[in-house]
PDB file of N, CA and C in Angstrom:
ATOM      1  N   UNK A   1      -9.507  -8.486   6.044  1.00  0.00           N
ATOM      2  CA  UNK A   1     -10.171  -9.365   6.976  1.00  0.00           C
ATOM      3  C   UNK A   1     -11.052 -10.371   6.213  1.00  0.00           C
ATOM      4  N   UNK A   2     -11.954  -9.965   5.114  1.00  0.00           N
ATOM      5  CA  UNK A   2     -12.691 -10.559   4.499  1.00  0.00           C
ATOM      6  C   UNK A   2     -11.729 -11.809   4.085  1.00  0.00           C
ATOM      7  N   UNK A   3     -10.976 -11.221   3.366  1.00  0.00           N
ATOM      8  CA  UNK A   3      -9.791 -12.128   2.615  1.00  0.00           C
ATOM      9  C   UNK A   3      -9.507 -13.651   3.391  1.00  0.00           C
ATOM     10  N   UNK A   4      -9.002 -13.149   4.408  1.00  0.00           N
ATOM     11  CA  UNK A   4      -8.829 -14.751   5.557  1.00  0.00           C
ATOM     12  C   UNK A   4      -9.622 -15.157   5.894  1.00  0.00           C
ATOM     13  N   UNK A   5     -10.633 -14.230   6.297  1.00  0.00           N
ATOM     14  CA  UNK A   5     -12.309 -14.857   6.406  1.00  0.00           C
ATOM     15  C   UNK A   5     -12.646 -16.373   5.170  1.00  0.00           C
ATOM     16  N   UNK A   6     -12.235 -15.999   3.962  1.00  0.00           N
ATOM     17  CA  UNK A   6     -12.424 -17.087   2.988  1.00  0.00           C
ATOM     18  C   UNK A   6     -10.925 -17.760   2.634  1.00  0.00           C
ATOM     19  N   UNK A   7     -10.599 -17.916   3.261  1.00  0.00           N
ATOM     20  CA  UNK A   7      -9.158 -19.067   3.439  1.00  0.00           C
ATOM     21  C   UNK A   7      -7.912 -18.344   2.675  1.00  0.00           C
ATOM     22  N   UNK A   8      -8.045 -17.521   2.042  1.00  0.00           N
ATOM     23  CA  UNK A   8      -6.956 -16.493   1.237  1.00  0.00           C
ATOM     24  C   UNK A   8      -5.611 -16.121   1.928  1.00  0.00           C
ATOM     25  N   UNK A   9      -4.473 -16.765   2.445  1.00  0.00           N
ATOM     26  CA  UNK A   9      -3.429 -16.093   3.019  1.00  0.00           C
ATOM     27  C   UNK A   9      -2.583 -15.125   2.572  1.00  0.00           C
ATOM     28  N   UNK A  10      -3.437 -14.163   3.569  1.00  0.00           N
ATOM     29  CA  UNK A  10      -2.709 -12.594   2.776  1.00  0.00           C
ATOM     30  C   UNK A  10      -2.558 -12.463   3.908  1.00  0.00           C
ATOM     31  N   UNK A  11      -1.088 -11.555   3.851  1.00  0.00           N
ATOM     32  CA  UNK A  11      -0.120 -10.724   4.759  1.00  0.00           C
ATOM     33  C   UNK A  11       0.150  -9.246   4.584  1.00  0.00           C
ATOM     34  N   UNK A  12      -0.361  -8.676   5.446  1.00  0.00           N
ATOM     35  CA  UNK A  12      -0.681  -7.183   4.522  1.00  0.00           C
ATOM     36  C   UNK A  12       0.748  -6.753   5.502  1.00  0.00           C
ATOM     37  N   UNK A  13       1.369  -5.912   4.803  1.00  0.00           N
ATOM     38  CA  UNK A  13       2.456  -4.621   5.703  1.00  0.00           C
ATOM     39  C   UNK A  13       1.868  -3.438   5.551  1.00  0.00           C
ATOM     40  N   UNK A  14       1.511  -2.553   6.261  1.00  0.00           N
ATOM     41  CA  UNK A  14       1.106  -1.235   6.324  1.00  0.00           C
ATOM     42  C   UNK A  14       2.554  -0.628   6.821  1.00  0.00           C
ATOM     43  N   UNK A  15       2.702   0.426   5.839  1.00  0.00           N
ATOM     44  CA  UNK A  15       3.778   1.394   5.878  1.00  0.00           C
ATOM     45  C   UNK A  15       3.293   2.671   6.417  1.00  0.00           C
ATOM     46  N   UNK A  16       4.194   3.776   7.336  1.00  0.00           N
ATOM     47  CA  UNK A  16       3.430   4.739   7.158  1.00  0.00           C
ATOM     48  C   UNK A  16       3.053   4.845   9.138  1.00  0.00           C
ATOM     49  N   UNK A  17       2.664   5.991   9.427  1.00  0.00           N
ATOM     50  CA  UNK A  17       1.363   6.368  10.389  1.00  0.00           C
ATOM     51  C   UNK A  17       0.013   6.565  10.265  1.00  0.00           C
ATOM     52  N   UNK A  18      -0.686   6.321  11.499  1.00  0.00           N
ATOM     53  CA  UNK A  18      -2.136   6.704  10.857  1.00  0.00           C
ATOM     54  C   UNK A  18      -3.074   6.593  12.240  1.00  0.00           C
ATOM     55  N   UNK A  19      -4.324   6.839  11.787  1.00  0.00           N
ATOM     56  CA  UNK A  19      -5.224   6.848  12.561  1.00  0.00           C
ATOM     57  C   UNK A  19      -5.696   4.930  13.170  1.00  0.00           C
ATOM     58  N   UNK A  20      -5.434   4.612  11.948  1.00  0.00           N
ATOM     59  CA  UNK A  20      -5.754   3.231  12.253  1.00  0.00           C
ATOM     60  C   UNK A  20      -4.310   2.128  12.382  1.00  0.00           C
ATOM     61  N   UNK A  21      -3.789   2.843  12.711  1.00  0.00           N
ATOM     62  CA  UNK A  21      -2.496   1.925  12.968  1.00  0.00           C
ATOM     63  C   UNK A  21      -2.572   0.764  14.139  1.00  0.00           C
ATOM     64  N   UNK A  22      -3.333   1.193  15.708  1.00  0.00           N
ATOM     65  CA  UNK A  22      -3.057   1.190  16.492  1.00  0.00           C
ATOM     66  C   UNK A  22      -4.555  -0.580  16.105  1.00  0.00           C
ATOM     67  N   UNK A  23      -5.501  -0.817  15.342  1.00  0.00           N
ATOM     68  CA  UNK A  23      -6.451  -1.578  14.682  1.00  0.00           C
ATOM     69  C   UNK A  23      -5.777  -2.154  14.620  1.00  0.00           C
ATOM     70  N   UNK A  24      -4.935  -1.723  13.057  1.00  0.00           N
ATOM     71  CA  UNK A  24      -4.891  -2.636  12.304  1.00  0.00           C
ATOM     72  C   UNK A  24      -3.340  -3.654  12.763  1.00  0.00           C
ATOM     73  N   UNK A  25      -2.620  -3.352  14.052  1.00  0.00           N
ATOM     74  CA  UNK A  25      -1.831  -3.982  14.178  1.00  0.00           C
ATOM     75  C   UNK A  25      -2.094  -4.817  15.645  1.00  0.00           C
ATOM     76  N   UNK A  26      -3.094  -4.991  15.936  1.00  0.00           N
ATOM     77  CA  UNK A  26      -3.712  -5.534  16.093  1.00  0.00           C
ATOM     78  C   UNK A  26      -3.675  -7.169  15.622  1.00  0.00           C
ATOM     79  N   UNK A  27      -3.995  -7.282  14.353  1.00  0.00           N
ATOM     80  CA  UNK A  27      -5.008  -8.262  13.461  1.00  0.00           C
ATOM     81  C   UNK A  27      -3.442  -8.874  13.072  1.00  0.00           C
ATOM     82  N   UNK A  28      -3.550 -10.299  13.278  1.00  0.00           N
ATOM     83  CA  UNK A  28      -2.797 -11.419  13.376  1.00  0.00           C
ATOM     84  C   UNK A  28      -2.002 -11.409  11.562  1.00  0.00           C
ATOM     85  N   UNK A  29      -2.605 -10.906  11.090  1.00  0.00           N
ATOM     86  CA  UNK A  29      -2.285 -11.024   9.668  1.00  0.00           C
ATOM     87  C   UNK A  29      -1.125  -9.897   8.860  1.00  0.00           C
ATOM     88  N   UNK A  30      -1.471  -8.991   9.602  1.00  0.00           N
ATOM     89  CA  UNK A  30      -0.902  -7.223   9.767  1.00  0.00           C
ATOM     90  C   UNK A  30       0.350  -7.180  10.583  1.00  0.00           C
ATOM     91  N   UNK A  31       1.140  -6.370   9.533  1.00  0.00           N
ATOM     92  CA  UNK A  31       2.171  -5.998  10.327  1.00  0.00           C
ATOM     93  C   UNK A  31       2.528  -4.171   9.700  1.00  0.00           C
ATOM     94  N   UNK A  32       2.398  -3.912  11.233  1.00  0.00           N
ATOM     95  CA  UNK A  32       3.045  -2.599  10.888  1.00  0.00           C
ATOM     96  C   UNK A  32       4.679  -2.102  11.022  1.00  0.00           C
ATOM     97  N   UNK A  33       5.101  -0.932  10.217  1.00  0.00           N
ATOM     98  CA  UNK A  33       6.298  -1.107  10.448  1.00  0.00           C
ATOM     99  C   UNK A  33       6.346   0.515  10.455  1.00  0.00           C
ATOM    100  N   UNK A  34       5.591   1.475  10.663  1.00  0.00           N
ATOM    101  CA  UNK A  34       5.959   2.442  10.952  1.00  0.00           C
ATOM    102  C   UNK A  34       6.408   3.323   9.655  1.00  0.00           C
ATOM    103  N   UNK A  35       7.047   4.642   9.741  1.00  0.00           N
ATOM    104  CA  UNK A  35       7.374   5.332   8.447  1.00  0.00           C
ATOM    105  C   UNK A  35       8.777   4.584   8.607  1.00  0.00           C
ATOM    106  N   UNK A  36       9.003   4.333   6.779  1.00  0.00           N
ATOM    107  CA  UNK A  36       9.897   4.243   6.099  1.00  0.00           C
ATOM    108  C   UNK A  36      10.253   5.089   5.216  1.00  0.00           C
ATOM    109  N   UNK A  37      11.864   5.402   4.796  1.00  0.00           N
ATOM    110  CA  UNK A  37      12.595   5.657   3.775  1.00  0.00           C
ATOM    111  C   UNK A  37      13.403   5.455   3.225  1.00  0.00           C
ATOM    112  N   UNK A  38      14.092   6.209   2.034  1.00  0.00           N
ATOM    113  CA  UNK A  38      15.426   5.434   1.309  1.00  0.00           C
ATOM    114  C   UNK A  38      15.440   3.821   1.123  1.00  0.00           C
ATOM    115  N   UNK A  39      16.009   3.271   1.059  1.00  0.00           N
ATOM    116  CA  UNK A  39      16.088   1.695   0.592  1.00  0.00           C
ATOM    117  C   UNK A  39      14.971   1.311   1.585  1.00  0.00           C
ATOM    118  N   UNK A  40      15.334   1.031   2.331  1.00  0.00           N
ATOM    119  CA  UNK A  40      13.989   0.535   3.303  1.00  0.00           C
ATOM    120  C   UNK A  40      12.714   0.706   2.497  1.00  0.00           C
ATOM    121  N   UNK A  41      12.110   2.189   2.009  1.00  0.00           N
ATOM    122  CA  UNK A  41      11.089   2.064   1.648  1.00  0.00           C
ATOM    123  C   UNK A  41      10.960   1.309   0.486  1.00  0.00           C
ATOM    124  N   UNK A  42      12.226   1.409  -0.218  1.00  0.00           N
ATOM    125  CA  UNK A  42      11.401   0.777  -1.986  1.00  0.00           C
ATOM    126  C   UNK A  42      11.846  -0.871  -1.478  1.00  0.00           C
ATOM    127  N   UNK A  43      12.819  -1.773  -0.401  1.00  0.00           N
ATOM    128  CA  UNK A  43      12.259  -2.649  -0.526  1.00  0.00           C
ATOM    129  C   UNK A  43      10.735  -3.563   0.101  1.00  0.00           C
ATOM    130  N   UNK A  44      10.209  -2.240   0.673  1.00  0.00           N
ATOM    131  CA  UNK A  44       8.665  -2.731   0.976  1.00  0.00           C
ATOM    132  C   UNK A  44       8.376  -2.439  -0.434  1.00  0.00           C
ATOM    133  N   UNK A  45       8.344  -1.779  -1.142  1.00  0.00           N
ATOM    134  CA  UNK A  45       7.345  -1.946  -2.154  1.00  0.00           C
ATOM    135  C   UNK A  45       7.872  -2.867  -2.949  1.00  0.00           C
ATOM    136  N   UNK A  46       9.249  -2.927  -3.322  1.00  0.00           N
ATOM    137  CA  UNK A  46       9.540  -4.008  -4.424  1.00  0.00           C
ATOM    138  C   UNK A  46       9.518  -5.624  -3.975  1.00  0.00           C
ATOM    139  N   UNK A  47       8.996  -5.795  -2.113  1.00  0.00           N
ATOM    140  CA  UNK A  47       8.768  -6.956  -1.940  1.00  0.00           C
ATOM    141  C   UNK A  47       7.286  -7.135  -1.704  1.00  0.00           C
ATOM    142  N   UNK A  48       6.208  -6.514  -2.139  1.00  0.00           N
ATOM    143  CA  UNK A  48       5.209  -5.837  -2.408  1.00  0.00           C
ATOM    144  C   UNK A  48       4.227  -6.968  -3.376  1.00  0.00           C
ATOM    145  N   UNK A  49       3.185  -7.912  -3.686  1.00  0.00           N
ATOM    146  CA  UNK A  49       2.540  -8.158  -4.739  1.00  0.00           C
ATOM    147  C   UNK A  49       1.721  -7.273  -5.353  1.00  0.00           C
ATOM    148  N   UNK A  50       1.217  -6.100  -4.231  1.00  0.00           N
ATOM    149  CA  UNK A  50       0.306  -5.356  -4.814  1.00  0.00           C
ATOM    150  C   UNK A  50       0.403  -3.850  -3.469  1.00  0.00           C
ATOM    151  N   UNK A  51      -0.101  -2.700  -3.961  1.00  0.00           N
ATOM    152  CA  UNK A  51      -0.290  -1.217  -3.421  1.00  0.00           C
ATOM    153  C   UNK A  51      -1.692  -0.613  -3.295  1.00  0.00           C
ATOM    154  N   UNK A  52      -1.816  -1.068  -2.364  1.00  0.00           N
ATOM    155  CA  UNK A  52      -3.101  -0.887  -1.638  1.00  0.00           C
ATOM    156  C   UNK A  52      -3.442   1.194  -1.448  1.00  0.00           C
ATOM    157  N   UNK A  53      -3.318   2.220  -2.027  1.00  0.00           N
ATOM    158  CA  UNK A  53      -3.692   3.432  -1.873  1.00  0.00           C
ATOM    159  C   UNK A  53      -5.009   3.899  -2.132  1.00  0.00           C
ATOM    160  N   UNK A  54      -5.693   3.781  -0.872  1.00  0.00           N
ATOM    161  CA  UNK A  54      -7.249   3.918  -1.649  1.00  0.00           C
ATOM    162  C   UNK A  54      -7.864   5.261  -1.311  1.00  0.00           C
ATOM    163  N   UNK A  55      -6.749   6.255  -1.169  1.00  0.00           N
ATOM    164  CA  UNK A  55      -6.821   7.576  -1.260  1.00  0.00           C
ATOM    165  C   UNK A  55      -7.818   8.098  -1.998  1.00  0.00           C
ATOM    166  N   UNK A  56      -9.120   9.040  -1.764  1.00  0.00           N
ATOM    167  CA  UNK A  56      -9.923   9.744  -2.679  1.00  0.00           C
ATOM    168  C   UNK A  56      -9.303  10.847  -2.981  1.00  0.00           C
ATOM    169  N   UNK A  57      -8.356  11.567  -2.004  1.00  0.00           N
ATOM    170  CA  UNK A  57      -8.476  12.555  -1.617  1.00  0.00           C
ATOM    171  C   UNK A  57      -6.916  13.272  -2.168  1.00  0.00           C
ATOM    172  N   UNK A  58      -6.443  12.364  -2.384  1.00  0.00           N
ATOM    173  CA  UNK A  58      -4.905  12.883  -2.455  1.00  0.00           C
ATOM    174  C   UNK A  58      -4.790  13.291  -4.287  1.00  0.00           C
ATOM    175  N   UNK A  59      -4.245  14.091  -3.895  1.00  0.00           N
ATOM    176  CA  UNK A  59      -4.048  14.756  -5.551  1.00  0.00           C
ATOM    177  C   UNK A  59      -3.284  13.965  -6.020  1.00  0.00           C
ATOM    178  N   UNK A  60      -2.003  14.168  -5.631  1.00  0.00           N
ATOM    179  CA  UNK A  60      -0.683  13.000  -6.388  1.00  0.00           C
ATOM    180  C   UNK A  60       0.233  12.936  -5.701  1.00  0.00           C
ATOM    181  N   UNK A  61       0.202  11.894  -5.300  1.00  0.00           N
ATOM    182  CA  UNK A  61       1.469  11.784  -3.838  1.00  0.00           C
ATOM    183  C   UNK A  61       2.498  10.931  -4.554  1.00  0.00           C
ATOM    184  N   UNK A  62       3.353  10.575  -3.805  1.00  0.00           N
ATOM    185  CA  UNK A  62       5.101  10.544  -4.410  1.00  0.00           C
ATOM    186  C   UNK A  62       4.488   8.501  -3.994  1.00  0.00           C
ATOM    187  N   UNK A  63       3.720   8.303  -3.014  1.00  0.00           N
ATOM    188  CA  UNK A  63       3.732   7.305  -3.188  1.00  0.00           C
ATOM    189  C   UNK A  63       3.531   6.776  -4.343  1.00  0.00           C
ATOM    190  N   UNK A  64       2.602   6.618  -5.264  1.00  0.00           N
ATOM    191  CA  UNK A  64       2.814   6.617  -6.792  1.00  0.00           C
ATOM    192  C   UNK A  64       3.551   6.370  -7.380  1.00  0.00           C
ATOM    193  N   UNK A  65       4.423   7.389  -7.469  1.00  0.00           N
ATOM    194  CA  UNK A  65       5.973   7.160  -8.467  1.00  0.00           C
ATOM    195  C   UNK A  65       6.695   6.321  -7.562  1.00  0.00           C
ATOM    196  N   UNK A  66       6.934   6.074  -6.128  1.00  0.00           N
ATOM    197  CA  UNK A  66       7.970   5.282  -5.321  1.00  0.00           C
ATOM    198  C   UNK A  66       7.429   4.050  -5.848  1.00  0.00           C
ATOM    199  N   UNK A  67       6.292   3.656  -5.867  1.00  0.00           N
ATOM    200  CA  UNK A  67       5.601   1.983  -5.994  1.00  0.00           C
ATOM    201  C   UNK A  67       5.755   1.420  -7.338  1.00  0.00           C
ATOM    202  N   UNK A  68       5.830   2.281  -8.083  1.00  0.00           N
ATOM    203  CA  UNK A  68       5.264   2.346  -9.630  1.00  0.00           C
ATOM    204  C   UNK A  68       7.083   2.211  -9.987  1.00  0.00           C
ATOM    205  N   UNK A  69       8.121   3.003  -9.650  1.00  0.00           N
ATOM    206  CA  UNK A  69       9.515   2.692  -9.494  1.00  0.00           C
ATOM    207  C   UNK A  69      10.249   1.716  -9.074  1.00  0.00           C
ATOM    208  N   UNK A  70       9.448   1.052  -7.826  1.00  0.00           N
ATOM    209  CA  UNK A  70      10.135  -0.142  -7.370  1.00  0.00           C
ATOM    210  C   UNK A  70       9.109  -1.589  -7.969  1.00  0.00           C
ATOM    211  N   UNK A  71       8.355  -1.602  -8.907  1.00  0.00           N
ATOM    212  CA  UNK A  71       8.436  -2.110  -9.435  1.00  0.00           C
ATOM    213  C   UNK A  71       6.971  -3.183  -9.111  1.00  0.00           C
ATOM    214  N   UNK A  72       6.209  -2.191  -8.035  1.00  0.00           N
ATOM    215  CA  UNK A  72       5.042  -2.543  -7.611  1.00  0.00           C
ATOM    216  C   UNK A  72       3.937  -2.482  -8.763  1.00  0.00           C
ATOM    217  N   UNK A  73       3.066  -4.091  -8.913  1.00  0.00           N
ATOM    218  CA  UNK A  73       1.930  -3.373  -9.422  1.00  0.00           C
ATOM    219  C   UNK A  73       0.804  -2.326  -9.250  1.00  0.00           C
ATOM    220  N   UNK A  74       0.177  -1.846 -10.207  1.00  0.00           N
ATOM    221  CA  UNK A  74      -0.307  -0.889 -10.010  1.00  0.00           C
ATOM    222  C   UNK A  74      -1.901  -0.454  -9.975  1.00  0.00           C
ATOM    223  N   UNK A  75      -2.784  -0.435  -9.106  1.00  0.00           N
ATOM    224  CA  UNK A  75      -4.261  -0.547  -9.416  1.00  0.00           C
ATOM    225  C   UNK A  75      -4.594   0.694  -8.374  1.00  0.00           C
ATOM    226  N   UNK A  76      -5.110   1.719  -9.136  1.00  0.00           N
ATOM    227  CA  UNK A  76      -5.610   2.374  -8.625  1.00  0.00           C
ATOM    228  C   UNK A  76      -6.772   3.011  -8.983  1.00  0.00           C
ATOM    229  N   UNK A  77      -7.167   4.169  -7.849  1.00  0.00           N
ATOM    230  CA  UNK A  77      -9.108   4.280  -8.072  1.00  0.00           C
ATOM    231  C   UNK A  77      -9.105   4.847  -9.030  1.00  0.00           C
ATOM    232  N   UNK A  78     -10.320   5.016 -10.203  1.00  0.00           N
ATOM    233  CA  UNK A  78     -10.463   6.501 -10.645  1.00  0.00           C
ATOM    234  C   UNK A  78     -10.848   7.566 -10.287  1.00  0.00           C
ATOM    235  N   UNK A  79     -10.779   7.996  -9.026  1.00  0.00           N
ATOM    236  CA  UNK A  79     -10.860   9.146  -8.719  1.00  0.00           C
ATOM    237  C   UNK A  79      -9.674  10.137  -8.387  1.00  0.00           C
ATOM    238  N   UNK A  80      -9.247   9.287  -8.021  1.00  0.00           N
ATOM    239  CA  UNK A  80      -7.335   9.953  -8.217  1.00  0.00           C
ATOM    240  C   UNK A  80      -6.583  10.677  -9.057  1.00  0.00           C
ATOM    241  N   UNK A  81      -5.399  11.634  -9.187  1.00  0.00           N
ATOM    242  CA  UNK A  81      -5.079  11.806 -10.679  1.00  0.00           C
ATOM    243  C   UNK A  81      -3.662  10.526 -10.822  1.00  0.00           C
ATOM    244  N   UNK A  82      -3.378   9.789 -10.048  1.00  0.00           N
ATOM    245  CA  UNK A  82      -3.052   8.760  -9.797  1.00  0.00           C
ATOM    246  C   UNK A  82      -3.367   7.753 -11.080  1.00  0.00           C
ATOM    247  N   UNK A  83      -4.818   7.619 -11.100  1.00  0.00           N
ATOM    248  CA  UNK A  83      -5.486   7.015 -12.267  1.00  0.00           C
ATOM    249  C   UNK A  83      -4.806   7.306 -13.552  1.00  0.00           C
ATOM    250  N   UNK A  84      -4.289   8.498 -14.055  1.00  0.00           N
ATOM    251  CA  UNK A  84      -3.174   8.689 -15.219  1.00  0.00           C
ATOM    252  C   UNK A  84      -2.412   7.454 -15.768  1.00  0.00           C
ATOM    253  N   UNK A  85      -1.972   6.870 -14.447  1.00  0.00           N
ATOM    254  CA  UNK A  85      -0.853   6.142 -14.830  1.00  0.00           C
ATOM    255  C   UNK A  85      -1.456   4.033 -15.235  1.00  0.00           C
ATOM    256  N   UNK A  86      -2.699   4.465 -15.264  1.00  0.00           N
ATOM    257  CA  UNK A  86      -3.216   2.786 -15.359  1.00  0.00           C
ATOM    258  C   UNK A  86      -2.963   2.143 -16.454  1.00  0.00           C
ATOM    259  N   UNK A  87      -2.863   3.016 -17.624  1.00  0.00           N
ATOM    260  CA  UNK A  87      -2.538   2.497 -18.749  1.00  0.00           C
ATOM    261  C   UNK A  87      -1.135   2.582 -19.303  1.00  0.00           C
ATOM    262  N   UNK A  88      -0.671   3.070 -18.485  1.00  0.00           N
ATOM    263  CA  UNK A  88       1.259   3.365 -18.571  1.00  0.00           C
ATOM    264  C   UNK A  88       1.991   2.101 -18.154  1.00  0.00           C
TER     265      UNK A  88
END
């Protein structure tokens, strides 16, 4: 939100279910598309500029290796064990 707030045209896709689905699709900028898999999923990520997982909580989810495979860049927290892979 901030982002368009300062003239930035970003188009976010949220993959996936959630608590905030029902928000964030909503917001003119957002598009949700629900759970994906198989090709479908890696070409969201490989049409992807960036992987938004701002998970504290998740030990090591497969999202990771799917994003990091299709060829998504990669920035994640350090609190993650996710974080492993920043310098890879």
């Amino acid at each position: 939100k901030r982002l368009q707030e300062e003239g930035l045209p970003v188009k976010a896709l949220v993959v996936g279910n959630g608590t905030f689905e029902k928000y964030l699709s909503k917001l003119k900028y957002v598009s949700c598309c629900g759970w994906l898999s198989g090709n479908a999923l890696g070409e969201a990520y490989a049409s992807s500029d960036i992987l938004l997982f701002p998970s504290d909580v998740e030990t090591f989810g497969n999202v990771t290796l799917e994003a990091l495979s299709s060829g998504c860049p990669k920035n994640f927290l350090n609190v993650s064990s996710s974080s492993k892979f920043k310098d890879a």
